[in-house]
Structure formats: structure tokens, C-alpha cells
N, C-alpha and C. Protein backbone atom coordinates (compact mmCIF):
# COMPACT_ATOMS: atom_id res chain seq x y z
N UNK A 1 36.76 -50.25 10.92
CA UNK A 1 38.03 -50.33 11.58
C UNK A 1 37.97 -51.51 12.55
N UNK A 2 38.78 -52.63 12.21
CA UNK A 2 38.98 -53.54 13.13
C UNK A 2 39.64 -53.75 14.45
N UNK A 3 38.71 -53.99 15.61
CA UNK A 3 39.46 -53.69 17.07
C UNK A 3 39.44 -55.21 17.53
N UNK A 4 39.77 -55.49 18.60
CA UNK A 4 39.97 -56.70 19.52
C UNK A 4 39.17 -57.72 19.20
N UNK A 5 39.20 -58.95 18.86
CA UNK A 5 38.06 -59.97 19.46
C UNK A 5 37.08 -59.79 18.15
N UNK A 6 37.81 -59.42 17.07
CA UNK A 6 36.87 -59.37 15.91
C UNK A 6 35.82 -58.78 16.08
N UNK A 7 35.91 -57.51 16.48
CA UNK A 7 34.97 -56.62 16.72
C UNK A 7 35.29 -55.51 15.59
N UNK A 8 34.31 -54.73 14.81
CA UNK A 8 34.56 -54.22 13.78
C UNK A 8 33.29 -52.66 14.27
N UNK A 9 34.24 -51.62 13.83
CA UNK A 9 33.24 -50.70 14.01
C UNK A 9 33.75 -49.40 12.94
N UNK A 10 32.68 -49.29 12.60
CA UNK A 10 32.50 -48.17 11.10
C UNK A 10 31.36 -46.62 11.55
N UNK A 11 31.80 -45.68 10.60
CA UNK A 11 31.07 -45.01 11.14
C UNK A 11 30.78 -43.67 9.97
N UNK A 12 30.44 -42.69 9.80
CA UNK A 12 30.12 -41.76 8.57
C UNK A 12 30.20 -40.69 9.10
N UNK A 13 30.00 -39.66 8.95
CA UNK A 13 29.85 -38.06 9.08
C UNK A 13 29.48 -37.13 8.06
N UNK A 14 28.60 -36.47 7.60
CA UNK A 14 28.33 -35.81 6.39
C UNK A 14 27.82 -34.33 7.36
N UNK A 15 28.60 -33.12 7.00
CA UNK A 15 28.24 -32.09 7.17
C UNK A 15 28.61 -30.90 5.86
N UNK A 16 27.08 -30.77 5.28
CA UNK A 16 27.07 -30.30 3.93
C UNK A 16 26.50 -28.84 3.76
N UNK A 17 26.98 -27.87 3.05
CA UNK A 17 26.41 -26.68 3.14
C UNK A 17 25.21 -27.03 2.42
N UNK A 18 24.29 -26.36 2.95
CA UNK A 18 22.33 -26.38 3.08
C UNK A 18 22.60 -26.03 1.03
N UNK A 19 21.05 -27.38 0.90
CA UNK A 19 20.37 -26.69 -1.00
C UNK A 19 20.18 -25.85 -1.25
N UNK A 20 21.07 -25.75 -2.50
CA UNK A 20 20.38 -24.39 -3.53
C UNK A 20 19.17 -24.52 -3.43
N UNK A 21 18.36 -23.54 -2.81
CA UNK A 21 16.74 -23.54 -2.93
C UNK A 21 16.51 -22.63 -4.30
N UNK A 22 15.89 -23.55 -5.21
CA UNK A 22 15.20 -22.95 -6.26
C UNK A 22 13.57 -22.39 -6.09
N UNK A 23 13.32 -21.99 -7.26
CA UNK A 23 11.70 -21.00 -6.99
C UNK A 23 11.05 -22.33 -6.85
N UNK A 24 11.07 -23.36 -6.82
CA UNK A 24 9.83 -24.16 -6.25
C UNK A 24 9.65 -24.79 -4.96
N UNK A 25 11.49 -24.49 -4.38
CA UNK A 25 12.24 -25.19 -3.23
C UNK A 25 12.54 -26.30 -3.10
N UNK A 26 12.93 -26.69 -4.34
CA UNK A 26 14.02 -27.91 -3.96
C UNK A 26 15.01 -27.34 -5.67
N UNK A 27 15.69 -28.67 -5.49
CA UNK A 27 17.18 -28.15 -6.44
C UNK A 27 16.81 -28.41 -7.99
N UNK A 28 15.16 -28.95 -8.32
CA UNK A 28 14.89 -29.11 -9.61
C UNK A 28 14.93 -27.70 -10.45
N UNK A 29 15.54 -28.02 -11.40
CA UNK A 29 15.49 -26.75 -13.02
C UNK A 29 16.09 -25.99 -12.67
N UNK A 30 16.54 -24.78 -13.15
CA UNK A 30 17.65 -23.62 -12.59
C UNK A 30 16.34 -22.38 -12.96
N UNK A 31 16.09 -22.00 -11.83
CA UNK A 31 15.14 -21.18 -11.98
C UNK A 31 15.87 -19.56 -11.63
N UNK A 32 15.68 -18.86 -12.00
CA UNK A 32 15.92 -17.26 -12.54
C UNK A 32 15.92 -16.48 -10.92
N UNK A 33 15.35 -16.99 -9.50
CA UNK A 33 15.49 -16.33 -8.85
C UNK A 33 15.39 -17.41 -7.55
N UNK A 34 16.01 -16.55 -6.41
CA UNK A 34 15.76 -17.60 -5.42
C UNK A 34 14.91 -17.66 -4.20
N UNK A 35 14.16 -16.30 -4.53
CA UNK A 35 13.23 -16.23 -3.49
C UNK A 35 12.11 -14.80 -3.83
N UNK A 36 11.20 -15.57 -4.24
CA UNK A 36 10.29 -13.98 -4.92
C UNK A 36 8.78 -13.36 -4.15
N UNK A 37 8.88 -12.46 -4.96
CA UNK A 37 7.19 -11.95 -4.21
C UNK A 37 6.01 -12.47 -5.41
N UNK A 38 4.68 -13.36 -5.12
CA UNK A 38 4.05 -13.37 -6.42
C UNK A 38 2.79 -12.34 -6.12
N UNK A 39 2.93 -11.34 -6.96
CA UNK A 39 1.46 -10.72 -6.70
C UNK A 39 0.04 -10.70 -7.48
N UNK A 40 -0.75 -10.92 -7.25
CA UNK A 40 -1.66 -11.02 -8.58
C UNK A 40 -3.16 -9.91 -8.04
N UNK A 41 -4.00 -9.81 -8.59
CA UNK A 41 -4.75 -8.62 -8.13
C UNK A 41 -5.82 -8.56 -6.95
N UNK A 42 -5.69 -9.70 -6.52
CA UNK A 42 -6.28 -9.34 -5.09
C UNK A 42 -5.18 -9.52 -4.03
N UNK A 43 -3.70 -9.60 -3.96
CA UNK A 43 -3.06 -9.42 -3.17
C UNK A 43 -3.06 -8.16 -2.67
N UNK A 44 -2.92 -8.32 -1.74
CA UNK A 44 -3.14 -6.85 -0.04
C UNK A 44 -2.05 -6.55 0.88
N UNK A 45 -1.49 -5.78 0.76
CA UNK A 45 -0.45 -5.58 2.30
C UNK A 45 -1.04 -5.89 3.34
N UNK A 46 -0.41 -6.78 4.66
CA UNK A 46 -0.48 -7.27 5.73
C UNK A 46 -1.31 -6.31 6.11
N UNK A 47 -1.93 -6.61 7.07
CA UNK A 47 -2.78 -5.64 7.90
C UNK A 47 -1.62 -5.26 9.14
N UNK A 48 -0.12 -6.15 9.52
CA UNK A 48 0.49 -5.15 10.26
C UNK A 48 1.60 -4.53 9.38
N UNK A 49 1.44 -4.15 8.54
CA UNK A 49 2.41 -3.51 7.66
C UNK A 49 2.88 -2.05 8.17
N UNK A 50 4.27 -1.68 8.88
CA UNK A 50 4.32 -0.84 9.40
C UNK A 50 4.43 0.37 8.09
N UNK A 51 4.47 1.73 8.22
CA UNK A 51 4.08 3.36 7.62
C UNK A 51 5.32 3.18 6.89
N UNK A 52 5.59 3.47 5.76
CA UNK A 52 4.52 4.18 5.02
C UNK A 52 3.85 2.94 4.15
N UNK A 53 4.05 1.90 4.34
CA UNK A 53 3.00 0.70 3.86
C UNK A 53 1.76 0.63 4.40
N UNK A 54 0.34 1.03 2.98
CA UNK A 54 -0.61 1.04 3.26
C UNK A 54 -1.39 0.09 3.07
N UNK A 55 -1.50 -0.49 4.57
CA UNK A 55 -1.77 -1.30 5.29
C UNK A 55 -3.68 -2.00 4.55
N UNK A 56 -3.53 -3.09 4.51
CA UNK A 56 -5.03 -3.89 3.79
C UNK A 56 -5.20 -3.55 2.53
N UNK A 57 -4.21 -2.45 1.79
CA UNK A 57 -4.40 -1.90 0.62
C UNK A 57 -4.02 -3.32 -0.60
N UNK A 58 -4.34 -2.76 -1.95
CA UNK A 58 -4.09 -3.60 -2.64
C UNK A 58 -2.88 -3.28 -3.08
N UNK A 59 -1.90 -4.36 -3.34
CA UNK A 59 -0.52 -3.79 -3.70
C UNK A 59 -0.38 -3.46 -5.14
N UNK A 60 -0.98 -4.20 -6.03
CA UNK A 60 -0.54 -3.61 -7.38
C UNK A 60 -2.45 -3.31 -7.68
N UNK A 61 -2.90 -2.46 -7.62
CA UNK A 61 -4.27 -1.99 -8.38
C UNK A 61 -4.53 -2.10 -9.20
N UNK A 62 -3.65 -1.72 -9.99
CA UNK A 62 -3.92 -1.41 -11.76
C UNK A 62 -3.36 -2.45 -12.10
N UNK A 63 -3.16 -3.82 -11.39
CA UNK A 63 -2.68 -5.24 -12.39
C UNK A 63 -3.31 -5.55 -13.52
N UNK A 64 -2.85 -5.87 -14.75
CA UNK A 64 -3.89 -6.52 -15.42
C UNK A 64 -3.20 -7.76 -15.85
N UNK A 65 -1.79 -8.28 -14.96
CA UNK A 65 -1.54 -9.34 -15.74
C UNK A 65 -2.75 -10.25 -14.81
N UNK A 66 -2.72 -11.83 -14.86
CA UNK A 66 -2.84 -12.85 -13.52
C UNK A 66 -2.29 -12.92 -12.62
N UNK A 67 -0.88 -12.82 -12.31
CA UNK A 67 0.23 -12.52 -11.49
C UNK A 67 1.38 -12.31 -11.91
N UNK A 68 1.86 -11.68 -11.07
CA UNK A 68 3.45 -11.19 -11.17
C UNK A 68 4.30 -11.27 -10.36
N UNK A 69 5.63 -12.06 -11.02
CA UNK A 69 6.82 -13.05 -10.26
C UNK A 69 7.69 -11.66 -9.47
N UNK A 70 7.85 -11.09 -8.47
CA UNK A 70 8.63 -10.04 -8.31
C UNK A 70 10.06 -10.56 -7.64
N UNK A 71 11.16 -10.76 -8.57
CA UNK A 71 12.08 -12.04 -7.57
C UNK A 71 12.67 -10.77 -6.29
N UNK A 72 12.35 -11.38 -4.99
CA UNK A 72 13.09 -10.78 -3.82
C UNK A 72 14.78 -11.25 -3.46
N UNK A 73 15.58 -12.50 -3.96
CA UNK A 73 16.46 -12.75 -3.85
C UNK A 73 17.23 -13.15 -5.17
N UNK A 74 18.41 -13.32 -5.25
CA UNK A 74 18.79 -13.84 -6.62
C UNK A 74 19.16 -15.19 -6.64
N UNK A 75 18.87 -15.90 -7.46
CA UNK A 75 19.39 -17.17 -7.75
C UNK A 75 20.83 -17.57 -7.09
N UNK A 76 21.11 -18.66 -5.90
CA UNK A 76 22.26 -19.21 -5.54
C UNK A 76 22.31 -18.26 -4.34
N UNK A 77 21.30 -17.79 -3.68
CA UNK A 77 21.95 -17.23 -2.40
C UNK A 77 20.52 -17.52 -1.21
N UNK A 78 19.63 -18.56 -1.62
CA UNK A 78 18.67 -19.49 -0.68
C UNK A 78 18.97 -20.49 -0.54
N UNK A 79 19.34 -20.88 0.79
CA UNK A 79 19.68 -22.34 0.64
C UNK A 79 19.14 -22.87 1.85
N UNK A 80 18.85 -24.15 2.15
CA UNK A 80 18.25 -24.66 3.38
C UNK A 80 19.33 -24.69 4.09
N UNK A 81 19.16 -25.10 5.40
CA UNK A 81 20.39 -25.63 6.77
C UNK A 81 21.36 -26.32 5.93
N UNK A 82 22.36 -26.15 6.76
CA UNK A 82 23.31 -27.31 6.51
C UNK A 82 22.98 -28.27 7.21
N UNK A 83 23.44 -29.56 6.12
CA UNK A 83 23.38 -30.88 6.61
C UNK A 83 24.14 -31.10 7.65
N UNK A 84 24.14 -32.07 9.28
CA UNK A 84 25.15 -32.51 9.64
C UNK A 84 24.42 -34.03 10.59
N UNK A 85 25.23 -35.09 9.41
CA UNK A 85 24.20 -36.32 9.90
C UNK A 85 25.69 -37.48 11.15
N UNK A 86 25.09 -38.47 11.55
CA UNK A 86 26.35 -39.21 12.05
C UNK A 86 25.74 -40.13 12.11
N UNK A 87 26.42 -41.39 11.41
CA UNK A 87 26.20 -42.84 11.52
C UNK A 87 27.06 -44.12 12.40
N UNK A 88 26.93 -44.71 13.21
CA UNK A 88 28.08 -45.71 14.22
C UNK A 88 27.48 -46.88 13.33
N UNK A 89 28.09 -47.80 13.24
CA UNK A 89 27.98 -49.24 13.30
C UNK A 89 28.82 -49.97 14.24
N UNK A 90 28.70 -50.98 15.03
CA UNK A 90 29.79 -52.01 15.49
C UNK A 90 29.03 -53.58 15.61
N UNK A 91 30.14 -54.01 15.10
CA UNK A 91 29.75 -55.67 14.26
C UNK A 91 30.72 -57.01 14.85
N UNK A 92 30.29 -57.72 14.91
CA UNK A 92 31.47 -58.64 15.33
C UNK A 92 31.36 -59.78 14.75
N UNK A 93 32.57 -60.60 14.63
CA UNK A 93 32.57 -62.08 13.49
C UNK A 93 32.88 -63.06 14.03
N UNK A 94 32.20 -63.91 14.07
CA UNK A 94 31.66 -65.30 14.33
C UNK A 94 32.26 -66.39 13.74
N UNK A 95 33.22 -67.10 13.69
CA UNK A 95 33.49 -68.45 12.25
C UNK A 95 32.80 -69.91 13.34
N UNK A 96 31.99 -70.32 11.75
CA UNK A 96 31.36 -71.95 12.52
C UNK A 96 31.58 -72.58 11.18
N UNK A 97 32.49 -73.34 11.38
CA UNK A 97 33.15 -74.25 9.85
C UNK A 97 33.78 -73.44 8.94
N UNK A 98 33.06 -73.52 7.18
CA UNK A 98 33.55 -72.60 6.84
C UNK A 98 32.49 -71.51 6.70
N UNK A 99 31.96 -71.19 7.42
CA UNK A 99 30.94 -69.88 7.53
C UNK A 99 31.44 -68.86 8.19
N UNK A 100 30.97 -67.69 8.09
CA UNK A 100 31.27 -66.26 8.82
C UNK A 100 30.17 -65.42 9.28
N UNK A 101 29.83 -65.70 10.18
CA UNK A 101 28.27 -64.78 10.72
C UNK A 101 29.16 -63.64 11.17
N UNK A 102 28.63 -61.85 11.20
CA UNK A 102 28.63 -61.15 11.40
C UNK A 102 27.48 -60.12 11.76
N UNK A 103 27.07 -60.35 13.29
CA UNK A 103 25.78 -59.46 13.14
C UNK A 103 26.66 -58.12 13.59
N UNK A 104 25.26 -57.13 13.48
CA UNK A 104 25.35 -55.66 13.26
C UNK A 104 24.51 -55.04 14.05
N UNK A 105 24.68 -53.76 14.33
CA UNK A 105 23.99 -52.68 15.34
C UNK A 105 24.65 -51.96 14.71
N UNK A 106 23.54 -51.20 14.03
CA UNK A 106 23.41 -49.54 13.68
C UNK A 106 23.01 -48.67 14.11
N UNK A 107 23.01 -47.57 14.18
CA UNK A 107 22.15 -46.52 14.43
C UNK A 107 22.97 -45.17 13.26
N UNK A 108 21.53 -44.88 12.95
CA UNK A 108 21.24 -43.72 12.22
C UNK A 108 20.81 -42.56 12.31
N UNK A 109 21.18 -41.34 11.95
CA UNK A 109 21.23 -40.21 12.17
C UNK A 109 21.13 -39.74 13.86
N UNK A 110 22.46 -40.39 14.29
CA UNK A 110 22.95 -40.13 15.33
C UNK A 110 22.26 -38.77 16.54
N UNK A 111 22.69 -37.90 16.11
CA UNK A 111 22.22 -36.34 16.16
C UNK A 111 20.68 -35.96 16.39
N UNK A 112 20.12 -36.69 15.24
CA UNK A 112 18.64 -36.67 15.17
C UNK A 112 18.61 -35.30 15.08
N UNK A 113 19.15 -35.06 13.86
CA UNK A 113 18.74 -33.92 12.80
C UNK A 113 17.41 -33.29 12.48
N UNK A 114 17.02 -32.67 12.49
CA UNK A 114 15.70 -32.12 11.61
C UNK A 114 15.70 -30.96 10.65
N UNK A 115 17.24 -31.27 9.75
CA UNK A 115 17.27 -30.31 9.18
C UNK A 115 16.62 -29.93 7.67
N UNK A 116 15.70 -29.11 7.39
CA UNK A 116 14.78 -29.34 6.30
C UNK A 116 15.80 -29.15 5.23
N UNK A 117 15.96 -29.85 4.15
CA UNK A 117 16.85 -30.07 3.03
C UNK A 117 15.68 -29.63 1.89
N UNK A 118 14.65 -29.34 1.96
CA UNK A 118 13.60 -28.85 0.57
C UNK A 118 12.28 -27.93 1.70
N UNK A 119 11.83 -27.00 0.54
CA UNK A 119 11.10 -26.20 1.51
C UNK A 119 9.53 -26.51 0.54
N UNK A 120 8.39 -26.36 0.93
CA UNK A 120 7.30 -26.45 -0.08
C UNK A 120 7.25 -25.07 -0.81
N UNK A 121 7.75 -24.00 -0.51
CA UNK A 121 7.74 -22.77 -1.46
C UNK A 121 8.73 -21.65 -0.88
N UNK A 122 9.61 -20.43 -2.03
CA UNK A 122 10.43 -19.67 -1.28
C UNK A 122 9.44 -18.56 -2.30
N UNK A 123 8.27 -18.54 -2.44
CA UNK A 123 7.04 -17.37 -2.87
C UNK A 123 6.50 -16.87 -1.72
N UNK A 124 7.50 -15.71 -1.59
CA UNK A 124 6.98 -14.91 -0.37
C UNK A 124 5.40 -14.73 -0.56
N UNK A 125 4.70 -14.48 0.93
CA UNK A 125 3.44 -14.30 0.75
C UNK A 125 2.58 -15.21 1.02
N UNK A 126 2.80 -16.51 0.59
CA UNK A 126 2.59 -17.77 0.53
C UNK A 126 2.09 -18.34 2.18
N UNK A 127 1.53 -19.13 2.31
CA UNK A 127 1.00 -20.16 3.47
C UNK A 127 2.33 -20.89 3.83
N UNK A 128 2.76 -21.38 2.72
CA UNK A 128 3.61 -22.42 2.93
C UNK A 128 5.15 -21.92 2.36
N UNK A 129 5.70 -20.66 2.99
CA UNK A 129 6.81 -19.87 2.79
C UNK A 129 7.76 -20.35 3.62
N UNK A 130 8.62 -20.42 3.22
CA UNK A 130 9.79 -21.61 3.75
C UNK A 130 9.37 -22.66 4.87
N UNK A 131 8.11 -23.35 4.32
CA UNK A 131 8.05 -24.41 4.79
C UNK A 131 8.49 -25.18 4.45
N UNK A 132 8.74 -26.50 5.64
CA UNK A 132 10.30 -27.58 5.09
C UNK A 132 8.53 -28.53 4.86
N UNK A 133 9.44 -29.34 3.63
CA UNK A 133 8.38 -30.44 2.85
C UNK A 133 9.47 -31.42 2.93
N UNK A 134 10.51 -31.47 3.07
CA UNK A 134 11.75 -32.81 3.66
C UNK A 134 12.65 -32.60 4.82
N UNK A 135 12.28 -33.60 5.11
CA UNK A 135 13.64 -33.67 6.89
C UNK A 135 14.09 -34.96 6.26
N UNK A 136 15.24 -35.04 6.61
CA UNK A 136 15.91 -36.61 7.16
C UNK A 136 15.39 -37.46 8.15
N UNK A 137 15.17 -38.80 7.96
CA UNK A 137 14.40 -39.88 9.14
C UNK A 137 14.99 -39.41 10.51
N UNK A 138 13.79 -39.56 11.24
CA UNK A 138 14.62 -39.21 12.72
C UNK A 138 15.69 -40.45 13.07
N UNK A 139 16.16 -39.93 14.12
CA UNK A 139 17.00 -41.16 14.52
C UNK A 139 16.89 -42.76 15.01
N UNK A 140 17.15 -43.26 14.06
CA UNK A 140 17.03 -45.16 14.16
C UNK A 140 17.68 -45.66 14.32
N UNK A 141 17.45 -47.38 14.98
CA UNK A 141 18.43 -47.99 15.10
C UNK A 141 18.42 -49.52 13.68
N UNK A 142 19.55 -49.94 14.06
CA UNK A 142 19.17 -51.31 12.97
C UNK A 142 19.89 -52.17 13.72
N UNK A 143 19.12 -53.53 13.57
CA UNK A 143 19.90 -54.91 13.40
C UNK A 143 20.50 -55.63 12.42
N UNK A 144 21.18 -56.51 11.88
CA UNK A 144 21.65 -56.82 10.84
C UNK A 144 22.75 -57.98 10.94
N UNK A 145 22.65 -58.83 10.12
CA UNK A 145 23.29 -60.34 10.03
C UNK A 145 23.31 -60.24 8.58
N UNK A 146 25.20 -60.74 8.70
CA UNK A 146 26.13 -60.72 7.38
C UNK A 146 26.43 -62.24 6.98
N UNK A 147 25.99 -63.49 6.38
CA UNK A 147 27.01 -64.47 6.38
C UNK A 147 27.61 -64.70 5.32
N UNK A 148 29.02 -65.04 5.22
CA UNK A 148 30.13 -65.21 4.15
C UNK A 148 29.40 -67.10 4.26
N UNK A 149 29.89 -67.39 2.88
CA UNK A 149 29.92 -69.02 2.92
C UNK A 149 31.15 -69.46 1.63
């Protein structure tokens, strides 16, 4: 949007409802559930597992698969944060003959977001159970030179 004195200033806004978190946690393949238990035969209930969960026990005993996917949520109802990013620019234009310099000042992700958009796993149980494995860059600035000729 052009203001006074050839001064030019632009700007963005994106506020997006949070990713379908799929079983691996991010939006690859359409996977069957959206947030599961995996048990395999040395999995154990928590040691603070409140009554009637018996507590250090093994949860499935008699497993004989390798593991077993138990989905805890259904597909399309895990999703990370919502996005909400904000971008400014303001630029101003220069004429020397027939040239057009336009430098720039940006700054990016305004807000300085940290909202995790992918998680490293939604396998309950897990180390890394809705841990975020992506954020958006923290907040930056930029310089920048445009010339028309």
C-alpha cells in the first residue's frame, strides 16, 4: 500500500487452524488413527498409575504379537496449534535517471510464534509424545534492495 513520499508498506497475516496430526505427526499418508497406544510385551503401566491400574504390571502378558497399534483417538481430531504468523514490510523508491532503487525492511514472524506445526510422535507411551519436531523461524529481520532498470 502506497503512502507519502513513495513510501510503500505491505504486510501478511496467516492465522490457520493447527495440522491434521497423522500417526507419525506430521500430515504425510492418511493414516487410520490419530493418536494411539503401541504396546508390545515388555510394556508396563506407569509406576504412578492410579487403582484399579496395576501399577509396574505388564499390560498385555499374554502378547504374542511384536506390538500392538491400540488407536486412542480417531483420525482428523489431532491437530497441532493454530498457526498465527505476522509479516510488516516498509520500502521506499528512489529514481536516479532511468533507474528505481527500492530498499526494504522486513521483519518476520512478527509475534515470534513457537507454534509446533509437526510433532515427532502422537504414540502414546513414547519419549517423544507430542513432541514438536517443527516450529516456525523465530522472529527476523531483513534488509533488501529492489532495482528496476
Amino acid at each position: 500500500m502506497p503512502l507519502k513520499w513513495a513510501v510503500g508498506r505491505s504486510g501478511s497475516w496467516q492465522n490457520l487452524q493447527g495440522y491434521n496430526a497423522g500417526a507419525d505427526g506430521h500430515l504425510l499418508g492418511t493414516p487410520s488413527y490419530g493418536s494411539a497406544f503401541v504396546v508390545s510385551r515388555t510394556t508396563r503401566y506407569p509406576s504412578n498409575c492410579p487403582a484399579p491400574c496395576p501399577a509396574g504390571e505388564l499390560v498385555i502378558p499374554s502378547l504374542t504379537l511384536t506390538s500392538l497399534t491400540v488407536p486412542l483417538q480417531p483420525y482428523g481430531t489431532v491437530f497441532t496449534e493454530r498457526v498465527n504468523e505476522v509479516e510488516l514490510r516498509i520500502s521506499k523508491s528512489f529514481r536516479y535517471n532511468a533507474l528505481t532503487f527500492e530498499p526494504r525492511f522486513e521483519i518476520f514472524n512478527l509475534l515470534n510464534a513457537d507454534t509446533a506445526t509437526a510433532w515427532r510422535s502422537v504414540n502414546y507411551g513414547t519419549p517423544t509424545y507430542l513432541q514438536p519436531s517443527a516450529v516456525p523461524p523465530a522472529r527476523f529481520v531483513g534488509v533488501g534492495l529492489q532495482v528496476k532498470f
